[in-house]
N, C-alpha and C. Protein backbone atom coordinates (compact mmCIF):
# COMPACT_ATOMS: atom_id res chain seq x y z
N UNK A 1 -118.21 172.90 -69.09
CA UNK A 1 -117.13 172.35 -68.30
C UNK A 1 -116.48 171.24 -69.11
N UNK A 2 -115.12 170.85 -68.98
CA UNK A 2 -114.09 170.29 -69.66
C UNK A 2 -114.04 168.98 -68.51
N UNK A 3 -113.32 167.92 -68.81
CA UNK A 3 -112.65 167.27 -68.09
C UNK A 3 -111.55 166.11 -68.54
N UNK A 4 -110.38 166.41 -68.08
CA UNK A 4 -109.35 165.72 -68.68
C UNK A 4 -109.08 164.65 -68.11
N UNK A 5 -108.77 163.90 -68.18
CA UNK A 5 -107.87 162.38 -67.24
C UNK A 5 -106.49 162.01 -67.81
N UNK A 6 -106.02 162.01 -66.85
CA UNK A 6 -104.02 161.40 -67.34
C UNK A 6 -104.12 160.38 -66.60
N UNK A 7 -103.02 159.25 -66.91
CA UNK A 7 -103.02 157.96 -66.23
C UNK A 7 -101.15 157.83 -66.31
N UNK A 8 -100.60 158.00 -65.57
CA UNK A 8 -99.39 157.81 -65.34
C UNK A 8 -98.80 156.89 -64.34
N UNK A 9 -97.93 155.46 -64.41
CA UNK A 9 -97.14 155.10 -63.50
C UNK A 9 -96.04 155.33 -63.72
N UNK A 10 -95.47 155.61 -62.51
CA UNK A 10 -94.10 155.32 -62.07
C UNK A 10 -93.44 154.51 -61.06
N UNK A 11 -92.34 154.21 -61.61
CA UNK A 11 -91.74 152.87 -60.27
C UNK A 11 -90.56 153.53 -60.32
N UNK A 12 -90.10 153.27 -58.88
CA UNK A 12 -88.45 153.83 -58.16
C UNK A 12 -88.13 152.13 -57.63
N UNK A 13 -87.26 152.02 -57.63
CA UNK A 13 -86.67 150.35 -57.01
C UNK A 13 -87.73 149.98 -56.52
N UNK A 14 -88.86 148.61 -57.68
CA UNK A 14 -89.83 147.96 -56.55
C UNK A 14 -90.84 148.58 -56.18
N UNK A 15 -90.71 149.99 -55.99
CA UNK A 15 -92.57 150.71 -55.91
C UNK A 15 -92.68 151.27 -56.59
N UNK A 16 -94.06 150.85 -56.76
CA UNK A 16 -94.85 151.81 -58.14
C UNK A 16 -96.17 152.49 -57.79
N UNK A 17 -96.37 153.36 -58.60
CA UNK A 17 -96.79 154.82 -57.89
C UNK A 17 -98.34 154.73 -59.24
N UNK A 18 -99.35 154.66 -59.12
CA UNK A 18 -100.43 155.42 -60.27
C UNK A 18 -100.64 156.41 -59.45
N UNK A 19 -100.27 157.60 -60.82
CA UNK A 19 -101.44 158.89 -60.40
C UNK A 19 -102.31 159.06 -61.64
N UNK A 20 -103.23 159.18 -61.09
CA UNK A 20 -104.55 159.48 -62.17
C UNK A 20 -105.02 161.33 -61.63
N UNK A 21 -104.49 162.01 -62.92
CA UNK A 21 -105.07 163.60 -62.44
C UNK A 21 -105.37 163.74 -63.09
N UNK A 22 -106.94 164.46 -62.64
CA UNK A 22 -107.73 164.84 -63.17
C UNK A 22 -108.17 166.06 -63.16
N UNK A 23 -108.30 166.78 -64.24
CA UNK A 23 -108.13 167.91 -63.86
C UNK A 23 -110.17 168.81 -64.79
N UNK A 24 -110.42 169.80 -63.70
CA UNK A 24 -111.75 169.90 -64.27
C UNK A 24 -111.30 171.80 -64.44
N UNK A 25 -111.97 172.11 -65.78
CA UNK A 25 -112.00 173.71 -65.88
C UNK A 25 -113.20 173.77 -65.59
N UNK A 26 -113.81 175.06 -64.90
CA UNK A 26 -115.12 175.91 -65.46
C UNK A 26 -114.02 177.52 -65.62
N UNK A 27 -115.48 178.43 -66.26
CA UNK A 27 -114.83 179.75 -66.30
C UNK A 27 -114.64 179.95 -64.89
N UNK A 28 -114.76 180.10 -63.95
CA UNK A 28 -113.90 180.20 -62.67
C UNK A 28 -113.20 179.50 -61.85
N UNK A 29 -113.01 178.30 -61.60
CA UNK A 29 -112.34 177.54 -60.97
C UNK A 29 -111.73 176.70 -62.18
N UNK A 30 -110.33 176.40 -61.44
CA UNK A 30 -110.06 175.17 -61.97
C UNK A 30 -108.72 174.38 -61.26
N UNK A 31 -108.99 173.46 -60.92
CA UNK A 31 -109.05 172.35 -59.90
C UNK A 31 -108.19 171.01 -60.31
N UNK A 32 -106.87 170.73 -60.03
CA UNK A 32 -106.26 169.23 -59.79
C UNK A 32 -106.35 168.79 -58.90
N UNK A 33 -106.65 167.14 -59.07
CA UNK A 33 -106.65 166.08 -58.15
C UNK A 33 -106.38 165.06 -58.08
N UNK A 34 -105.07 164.74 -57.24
CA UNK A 34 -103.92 163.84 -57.54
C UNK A 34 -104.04 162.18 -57.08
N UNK A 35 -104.14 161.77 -57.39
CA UNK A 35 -104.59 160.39 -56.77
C UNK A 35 -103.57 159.55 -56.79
N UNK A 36 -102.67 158.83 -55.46
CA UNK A 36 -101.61 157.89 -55.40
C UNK A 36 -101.50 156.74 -54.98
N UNK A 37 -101.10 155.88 -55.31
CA UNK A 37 -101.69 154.19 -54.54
C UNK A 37 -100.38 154.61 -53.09
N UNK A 38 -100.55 154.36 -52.17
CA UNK A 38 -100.19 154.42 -51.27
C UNK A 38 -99.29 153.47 -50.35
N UNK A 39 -98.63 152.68 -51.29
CA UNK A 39 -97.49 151.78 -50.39
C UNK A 39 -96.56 152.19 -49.73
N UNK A 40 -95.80 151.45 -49.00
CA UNK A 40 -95.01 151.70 -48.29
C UNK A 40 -93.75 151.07 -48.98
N UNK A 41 -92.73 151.55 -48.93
CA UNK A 41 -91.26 150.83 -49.34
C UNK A 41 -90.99 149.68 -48.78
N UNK A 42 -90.18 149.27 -49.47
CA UNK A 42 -89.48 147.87 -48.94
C UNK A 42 -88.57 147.97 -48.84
N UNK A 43 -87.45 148.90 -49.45
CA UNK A 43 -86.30 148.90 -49.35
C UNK A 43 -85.91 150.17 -48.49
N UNK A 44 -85.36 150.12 -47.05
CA UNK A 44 -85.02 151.24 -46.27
C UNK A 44 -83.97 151.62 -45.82
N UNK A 45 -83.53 152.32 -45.32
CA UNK A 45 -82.14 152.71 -44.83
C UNK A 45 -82.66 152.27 -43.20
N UNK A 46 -83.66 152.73 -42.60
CA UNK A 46 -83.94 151.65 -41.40
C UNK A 46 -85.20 152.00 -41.15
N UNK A 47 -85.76 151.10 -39.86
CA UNK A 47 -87.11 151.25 -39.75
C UNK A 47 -87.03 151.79 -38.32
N UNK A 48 -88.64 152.26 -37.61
CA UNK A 48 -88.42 152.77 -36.00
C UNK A 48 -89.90 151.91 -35.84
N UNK A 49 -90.43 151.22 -34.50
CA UNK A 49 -90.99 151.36 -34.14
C UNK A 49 -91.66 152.13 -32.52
N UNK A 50 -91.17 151.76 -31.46
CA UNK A 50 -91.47 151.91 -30.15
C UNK A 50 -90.04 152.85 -29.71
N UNK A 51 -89.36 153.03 -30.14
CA UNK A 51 -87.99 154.05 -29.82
C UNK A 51 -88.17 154.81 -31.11
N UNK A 52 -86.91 156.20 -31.09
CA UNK A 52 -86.49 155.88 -29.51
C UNK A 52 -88.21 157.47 -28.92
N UNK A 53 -88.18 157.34 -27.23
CA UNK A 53 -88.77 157.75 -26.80
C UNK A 53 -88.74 158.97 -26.02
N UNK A 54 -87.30 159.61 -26.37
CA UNK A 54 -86.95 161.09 -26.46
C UNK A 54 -86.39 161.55 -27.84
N UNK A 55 -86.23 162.57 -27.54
CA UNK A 55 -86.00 163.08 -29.31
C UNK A 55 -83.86 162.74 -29.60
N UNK A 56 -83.80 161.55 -30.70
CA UNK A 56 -82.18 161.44 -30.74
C UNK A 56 -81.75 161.54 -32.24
N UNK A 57 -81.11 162.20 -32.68
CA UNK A 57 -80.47 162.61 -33.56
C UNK A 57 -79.84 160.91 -34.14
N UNK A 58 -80.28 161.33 -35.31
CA UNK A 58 -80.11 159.06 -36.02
C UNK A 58 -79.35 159.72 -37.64
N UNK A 59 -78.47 159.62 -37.60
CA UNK A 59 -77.44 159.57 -38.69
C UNK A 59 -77.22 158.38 -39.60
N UNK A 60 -76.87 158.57 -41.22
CA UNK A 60 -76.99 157.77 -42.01
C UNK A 60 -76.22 158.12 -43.29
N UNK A 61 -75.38 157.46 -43.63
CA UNK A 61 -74.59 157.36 -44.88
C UNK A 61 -75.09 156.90 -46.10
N UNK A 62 -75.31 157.52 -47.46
CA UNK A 62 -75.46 157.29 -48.48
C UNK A 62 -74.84 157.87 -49.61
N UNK A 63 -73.88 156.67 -50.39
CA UNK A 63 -73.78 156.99 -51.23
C UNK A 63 -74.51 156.63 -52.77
N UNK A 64 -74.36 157.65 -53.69
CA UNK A 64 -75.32 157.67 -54.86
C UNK A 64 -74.90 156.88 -56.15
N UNK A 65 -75.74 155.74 -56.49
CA UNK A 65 -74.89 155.04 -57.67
C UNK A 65 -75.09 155.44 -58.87
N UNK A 66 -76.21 156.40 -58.79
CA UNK A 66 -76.17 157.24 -60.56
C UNK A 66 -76.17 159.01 -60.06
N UNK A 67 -76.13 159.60 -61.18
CA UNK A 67 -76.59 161.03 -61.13
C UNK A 67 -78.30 160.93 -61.17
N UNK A 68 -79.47 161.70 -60.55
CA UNK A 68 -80.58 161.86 -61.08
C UNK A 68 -81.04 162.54 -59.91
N UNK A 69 -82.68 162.39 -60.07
CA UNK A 69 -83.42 162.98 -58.96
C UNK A 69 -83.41 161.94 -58.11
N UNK A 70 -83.61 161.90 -56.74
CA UNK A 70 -83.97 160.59 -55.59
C UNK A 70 -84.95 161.45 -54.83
N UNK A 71 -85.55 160.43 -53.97
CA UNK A 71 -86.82 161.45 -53.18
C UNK A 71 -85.87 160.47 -51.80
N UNK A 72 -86.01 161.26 -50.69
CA UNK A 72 -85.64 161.33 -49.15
C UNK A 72 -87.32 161.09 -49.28
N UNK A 73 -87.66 159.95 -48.43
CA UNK A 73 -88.75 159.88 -47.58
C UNK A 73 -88.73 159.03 -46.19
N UNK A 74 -89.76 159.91 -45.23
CA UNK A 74 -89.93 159.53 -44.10
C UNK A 74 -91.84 158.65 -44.24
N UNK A 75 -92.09 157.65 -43.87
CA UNK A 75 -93.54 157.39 -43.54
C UNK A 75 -93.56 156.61 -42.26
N UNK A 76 -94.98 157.35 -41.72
CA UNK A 76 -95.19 157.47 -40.38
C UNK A 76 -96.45 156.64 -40.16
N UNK A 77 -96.42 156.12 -39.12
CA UNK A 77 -97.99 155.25 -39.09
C UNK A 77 -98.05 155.11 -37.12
N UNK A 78 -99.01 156.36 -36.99
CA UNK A 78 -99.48 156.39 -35.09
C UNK A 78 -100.63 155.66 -35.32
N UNK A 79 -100.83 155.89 -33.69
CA UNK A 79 -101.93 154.96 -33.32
C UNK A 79 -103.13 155.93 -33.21
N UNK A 80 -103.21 157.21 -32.67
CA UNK A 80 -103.99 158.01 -32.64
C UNK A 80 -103.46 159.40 -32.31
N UNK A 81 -103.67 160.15 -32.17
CA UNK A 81 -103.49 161.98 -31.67
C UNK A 81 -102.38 162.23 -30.73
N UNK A 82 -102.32 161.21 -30.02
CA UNK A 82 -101.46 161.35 -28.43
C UNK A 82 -100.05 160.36 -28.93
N UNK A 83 -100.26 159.25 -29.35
CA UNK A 83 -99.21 158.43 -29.94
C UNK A 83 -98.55 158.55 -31.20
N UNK A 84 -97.97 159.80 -31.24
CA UNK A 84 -97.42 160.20 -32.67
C UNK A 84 -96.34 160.22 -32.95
N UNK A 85 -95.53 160.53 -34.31
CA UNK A 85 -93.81 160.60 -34.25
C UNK A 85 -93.61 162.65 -34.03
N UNK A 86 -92.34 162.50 -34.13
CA UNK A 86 -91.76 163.98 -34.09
C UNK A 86 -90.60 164.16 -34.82
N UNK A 87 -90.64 164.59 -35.71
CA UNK A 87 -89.33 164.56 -36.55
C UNK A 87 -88.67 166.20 -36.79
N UNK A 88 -87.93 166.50 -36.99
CA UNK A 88 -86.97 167.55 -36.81
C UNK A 88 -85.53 167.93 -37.21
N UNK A 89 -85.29 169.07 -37.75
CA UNK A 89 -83.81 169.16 -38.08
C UNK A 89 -83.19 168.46 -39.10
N UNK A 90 -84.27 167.88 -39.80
CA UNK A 90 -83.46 167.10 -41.03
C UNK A 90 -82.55 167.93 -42.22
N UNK A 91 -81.36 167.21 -42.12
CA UNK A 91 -80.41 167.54 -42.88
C UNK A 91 -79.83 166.68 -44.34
N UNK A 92 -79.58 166.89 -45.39
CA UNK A 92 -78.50 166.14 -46.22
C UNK A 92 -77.80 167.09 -46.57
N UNK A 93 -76.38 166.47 -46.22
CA UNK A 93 -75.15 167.12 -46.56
C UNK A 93 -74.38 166.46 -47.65
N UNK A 94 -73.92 166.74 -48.76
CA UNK A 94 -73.34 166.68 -50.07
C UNK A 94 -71.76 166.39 -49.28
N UNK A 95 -70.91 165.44 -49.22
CA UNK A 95 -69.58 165.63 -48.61
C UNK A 95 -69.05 165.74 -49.68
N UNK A 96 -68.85 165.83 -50.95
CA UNK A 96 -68.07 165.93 -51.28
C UNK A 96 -68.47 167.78 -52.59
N UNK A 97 -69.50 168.22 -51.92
CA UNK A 97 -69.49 169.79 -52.52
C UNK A 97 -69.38 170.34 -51.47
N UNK A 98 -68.32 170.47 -50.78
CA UNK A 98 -67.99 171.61 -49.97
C UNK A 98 -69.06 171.33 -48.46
N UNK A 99 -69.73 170.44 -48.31
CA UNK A 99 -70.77 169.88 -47.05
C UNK A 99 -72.29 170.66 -47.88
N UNK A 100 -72.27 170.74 -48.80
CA UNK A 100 -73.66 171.80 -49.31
C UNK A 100 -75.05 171.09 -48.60
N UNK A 101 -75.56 171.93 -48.17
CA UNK A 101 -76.69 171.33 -47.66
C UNK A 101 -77.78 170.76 -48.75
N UNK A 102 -78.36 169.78 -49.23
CA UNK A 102 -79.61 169.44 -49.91
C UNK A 102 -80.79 169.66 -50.10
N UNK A 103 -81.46 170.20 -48.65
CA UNK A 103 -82.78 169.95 -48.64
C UNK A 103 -83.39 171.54 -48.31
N UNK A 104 -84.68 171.88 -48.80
CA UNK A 104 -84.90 173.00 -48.08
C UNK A 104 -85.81 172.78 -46.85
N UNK A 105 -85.83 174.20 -46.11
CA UNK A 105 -87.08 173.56 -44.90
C UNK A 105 -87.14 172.42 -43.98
N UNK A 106 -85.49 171.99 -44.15
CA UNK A 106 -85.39 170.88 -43.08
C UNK A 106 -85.58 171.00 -41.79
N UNK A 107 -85.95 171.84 -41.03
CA UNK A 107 -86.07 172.59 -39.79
C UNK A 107 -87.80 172.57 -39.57
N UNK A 108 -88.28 172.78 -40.65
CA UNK A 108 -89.58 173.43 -40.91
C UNK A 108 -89.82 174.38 -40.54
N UNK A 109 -88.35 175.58 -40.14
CA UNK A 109 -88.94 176.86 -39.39
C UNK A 109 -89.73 177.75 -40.37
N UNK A 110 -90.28 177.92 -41.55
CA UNK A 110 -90.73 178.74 -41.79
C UNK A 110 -92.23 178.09 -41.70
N UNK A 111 -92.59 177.14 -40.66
CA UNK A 111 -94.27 176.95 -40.30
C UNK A 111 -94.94 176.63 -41.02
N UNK A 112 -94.30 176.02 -42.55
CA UNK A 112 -95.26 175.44 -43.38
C UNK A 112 -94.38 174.37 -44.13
N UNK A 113 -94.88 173.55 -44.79
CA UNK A 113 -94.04 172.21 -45.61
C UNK A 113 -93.78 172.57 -47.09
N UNK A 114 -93.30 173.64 -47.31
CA UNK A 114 -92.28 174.46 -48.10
C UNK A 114 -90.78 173.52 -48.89
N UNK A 115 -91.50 173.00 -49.76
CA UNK A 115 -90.14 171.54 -50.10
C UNK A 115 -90.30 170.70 -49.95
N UNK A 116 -91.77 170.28 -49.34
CA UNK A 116 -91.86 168.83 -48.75
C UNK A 116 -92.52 168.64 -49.54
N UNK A 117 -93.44 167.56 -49.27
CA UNK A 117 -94.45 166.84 -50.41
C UNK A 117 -95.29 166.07 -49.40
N UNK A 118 -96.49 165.99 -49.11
CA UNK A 118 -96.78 164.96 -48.03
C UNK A 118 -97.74 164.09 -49.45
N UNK A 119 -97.73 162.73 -49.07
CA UNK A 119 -98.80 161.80 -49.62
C UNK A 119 -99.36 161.10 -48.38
N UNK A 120 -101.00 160.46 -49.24
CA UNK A 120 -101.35 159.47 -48.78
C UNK A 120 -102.30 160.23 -47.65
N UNK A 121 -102.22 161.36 -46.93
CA UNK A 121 -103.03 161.60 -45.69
C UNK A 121 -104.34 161.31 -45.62
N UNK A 122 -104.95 162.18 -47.20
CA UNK A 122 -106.43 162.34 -47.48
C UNK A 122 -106.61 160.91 -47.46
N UNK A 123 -105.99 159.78 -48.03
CA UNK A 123 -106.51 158.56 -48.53
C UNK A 123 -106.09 157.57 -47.62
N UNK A 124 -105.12 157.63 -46.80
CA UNK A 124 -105.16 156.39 -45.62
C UNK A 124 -105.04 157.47 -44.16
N UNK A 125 -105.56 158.29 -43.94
CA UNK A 125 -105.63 158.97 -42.78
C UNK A 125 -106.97 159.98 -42.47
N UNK A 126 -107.86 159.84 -42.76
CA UNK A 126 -109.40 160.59 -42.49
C UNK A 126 -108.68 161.95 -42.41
N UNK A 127 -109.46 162.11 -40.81
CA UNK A 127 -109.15 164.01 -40.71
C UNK A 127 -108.16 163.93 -39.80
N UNK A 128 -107.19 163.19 -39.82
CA UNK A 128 -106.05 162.99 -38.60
C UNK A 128 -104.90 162.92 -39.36
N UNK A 129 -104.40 163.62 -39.66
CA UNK A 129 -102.79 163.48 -40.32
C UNK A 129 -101.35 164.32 -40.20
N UNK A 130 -100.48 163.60 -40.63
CA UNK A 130 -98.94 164.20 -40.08
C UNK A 130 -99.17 165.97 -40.55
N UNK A 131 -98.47 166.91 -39.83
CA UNK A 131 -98.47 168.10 -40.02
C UNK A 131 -97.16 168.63 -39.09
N UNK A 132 -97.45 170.28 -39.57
CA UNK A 132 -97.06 171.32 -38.73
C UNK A 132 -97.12 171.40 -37.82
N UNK A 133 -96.11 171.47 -36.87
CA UNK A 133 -96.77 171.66 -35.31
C UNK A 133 -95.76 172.69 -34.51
N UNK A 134 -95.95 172.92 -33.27
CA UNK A 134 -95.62 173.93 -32.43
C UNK A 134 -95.33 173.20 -31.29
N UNK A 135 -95.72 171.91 -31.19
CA UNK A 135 -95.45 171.40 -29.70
C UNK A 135 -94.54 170.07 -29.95
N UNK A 136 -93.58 170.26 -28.71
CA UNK A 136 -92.88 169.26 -28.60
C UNK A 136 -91.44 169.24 -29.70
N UNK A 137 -91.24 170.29 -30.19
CA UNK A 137 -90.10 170.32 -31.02
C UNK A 137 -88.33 170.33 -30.56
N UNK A 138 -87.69 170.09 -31.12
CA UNK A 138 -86.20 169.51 -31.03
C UNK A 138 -85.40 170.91 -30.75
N UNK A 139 -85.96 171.56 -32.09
CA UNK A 139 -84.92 173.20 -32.40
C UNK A 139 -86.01 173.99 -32.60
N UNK A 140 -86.24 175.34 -32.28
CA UNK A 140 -86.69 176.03 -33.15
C UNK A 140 -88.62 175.96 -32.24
N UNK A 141 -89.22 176.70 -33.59
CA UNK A 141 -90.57 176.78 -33.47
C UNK A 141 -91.55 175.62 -33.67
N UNK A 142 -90.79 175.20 -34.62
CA UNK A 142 -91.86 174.07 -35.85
C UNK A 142 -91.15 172.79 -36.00
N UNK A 143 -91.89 171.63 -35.96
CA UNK A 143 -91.94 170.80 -36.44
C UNK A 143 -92.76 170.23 -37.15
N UNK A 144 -92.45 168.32 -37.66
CA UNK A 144 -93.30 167.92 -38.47
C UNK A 144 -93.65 166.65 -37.44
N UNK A 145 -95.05 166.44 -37.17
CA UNK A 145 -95.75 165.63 -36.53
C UNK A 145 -96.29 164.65 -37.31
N UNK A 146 -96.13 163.30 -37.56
CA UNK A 146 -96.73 162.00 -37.89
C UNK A 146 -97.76 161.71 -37.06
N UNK A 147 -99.09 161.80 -37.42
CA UNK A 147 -99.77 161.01 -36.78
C UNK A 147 -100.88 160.56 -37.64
N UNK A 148 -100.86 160.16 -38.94
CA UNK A 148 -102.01 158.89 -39.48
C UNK A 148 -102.31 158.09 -39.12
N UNK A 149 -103.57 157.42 -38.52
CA UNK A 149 -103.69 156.72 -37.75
C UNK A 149 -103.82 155.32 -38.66
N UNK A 150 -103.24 154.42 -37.90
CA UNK A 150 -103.53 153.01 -38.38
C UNK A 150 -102.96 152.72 -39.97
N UNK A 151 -101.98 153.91 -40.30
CA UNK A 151 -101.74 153.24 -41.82
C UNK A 151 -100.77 154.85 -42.16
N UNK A 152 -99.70 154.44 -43.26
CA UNK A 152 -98.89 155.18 -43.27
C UNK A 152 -99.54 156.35 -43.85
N UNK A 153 -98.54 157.55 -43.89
CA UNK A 153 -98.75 159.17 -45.09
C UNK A 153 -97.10 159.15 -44.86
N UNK A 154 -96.78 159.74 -45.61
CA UNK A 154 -95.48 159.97 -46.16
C UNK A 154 -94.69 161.50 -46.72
N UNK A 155 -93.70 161.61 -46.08
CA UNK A 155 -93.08 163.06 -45.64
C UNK A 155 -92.02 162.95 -46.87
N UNK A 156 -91.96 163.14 -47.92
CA UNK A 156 -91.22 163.24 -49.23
C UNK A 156 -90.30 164.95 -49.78
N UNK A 157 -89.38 164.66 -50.39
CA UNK A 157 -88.72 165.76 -50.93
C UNK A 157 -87.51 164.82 -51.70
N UNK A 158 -87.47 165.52 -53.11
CA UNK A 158 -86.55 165.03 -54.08
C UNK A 158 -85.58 165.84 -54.11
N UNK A 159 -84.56 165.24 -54.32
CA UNK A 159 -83.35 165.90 -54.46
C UNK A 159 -82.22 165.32 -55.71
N UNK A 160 -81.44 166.46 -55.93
CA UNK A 160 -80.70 166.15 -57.42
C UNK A 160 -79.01 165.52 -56.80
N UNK A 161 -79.02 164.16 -56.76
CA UNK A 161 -77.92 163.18 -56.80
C UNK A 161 -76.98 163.08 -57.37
N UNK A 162 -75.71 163.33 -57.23
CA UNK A 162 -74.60 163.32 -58.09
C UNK A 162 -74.25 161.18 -57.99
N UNK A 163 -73.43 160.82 -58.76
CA UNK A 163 -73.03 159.59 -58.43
C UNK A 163 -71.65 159.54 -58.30
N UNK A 164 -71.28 158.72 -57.40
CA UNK A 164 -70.26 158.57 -56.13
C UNK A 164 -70.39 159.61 -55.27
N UNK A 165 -70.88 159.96 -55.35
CA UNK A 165 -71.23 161.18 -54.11
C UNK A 165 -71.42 160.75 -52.72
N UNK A 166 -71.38 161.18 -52.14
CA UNK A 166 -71.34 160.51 -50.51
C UNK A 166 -71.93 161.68 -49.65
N UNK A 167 -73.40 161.39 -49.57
CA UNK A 167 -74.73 162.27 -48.71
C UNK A 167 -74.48 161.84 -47.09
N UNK A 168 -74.61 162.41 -46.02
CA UNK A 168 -75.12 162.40 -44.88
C UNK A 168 -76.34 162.98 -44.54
N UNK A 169 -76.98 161.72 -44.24
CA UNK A 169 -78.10 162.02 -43.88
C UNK A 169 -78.55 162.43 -42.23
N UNK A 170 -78.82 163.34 -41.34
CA UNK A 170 -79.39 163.55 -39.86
C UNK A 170 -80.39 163.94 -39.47
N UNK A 171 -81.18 163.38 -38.77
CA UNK A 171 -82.36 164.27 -38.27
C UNK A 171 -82.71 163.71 -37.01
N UNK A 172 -83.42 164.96 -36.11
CA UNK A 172 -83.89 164.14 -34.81
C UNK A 172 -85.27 163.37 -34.95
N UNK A 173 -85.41 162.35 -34.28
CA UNK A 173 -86.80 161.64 -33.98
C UNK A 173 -87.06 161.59 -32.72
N UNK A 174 -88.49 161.21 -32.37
CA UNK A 174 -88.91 160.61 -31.24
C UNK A 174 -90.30 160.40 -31.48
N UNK A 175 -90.47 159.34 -30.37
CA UNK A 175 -91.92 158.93 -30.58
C UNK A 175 -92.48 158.76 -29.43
N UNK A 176 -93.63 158.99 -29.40
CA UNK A 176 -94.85 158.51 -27.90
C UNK A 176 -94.82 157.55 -27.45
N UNK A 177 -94.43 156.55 -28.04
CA UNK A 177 -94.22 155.19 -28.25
C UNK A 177 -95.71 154.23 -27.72
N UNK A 178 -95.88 153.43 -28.86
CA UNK A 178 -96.82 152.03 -28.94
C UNK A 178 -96.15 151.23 -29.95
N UNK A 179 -96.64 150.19 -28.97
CA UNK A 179 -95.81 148.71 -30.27
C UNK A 179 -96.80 148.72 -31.66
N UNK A 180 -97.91 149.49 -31.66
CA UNK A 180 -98.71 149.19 -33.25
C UNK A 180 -98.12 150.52 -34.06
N UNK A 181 -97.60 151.23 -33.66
CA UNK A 181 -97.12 152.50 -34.69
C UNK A 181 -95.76 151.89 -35.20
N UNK A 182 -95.16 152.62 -36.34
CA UNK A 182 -94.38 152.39 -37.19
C UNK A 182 -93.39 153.99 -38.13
N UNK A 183 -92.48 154.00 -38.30
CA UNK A 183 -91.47 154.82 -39.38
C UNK A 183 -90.55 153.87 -39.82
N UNK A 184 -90.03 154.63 -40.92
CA UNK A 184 -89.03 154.29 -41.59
C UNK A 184 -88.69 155.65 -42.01
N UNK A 185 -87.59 155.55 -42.84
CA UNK A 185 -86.65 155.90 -43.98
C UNK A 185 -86.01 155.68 -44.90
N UNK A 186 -86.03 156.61 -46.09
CA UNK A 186 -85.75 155.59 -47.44
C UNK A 186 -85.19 157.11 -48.50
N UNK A 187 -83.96 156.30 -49.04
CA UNK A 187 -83.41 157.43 -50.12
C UNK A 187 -83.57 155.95 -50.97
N UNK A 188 -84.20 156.94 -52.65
CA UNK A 188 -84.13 155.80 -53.74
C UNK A 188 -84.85 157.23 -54.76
């Protein structure tokens, strides 16, 4: 058996990210394992705590000051199983390519996180974390359920940024609502 180690940071405005992967061969398996320090942003387009407490469609303007990749992230922090977020229908629209849509799987109708990226669950959320779900959704079959308890995981997807470009961002939320849970949102 082999075993490699990489040590990589990266920083986006202010957060910085180690992943250490490690990766192990044998002749039959072989196995990555991604390891991320787990902060939360500082810089957001806005935050949610205790609202809203039906599901409302929350719109947001961004425009892009370079060309590159940016990651759209949502992080979620419930209190337990019953006190969770609900997110849904997320959209970015390109206004100035014709309204092109951005993102894939913003719906989550195809029942799995297909485009997404989740962090952080395994490492600040035990066996309780944001997912797939079937109940309580906006449109459709599927949604994406936040519920890490006591500490964020994070609902990620990168996307390729033109500059001066002018994105709309929409999606529905709602929450169970408790004053100790927490979201945000953040393009960077």
């Amino acid at each position: 058996m082999t075993i490699d180690q990489n040590t990589t940071v990266i920083s986006f405005e202010g957060r910085s990210y180690i992943a250490v992967t490690t990766t192990y061969d044998t002749t039959s398996v072989s196995q990555t394992v991604t390891n991320n320090s787990c902060n939360t942003s500082t810089n957001y387009l806005t935050t949610y705590t205790t609202s809203p407490t039906t599901y409302q469609k929350q719109t947001y303007t961004y425009t892009a000051t370079s060309t590159g990749m940016n990651i759209l992230e949502f992080g979620f922090k419930a209190v337990n199983q019953v006190k969770t977020w609900h997110l849904d229908d997320v959209s970015l629209i390109d206004k100035n390519a014709s309204n092109t849509e951005m993102l894939v799987n913003g719906g989550f109708e195809n029942g799995s996180l297909v485009g997404w990226q989740v962090l952080c669950s395994s490492i600040n959320c035990g066996t309780i974390a944001g997912n797939i779900t079937q109940s309580n959704c906006h449109t459709g079959s599927y949604c994406y359920e936040g519920m890490c308890r006591n500490a964020y995981d994070f609902l990620r997807q990168t996307i390729l940024v033109t500059s001066g470009h002018i994105y709309i961002l929409s999606f529905w939320l709602y929450t169970d609502g408790h004053n100790a849970q927490a979201a945000y949102v953040n393009i960077s």
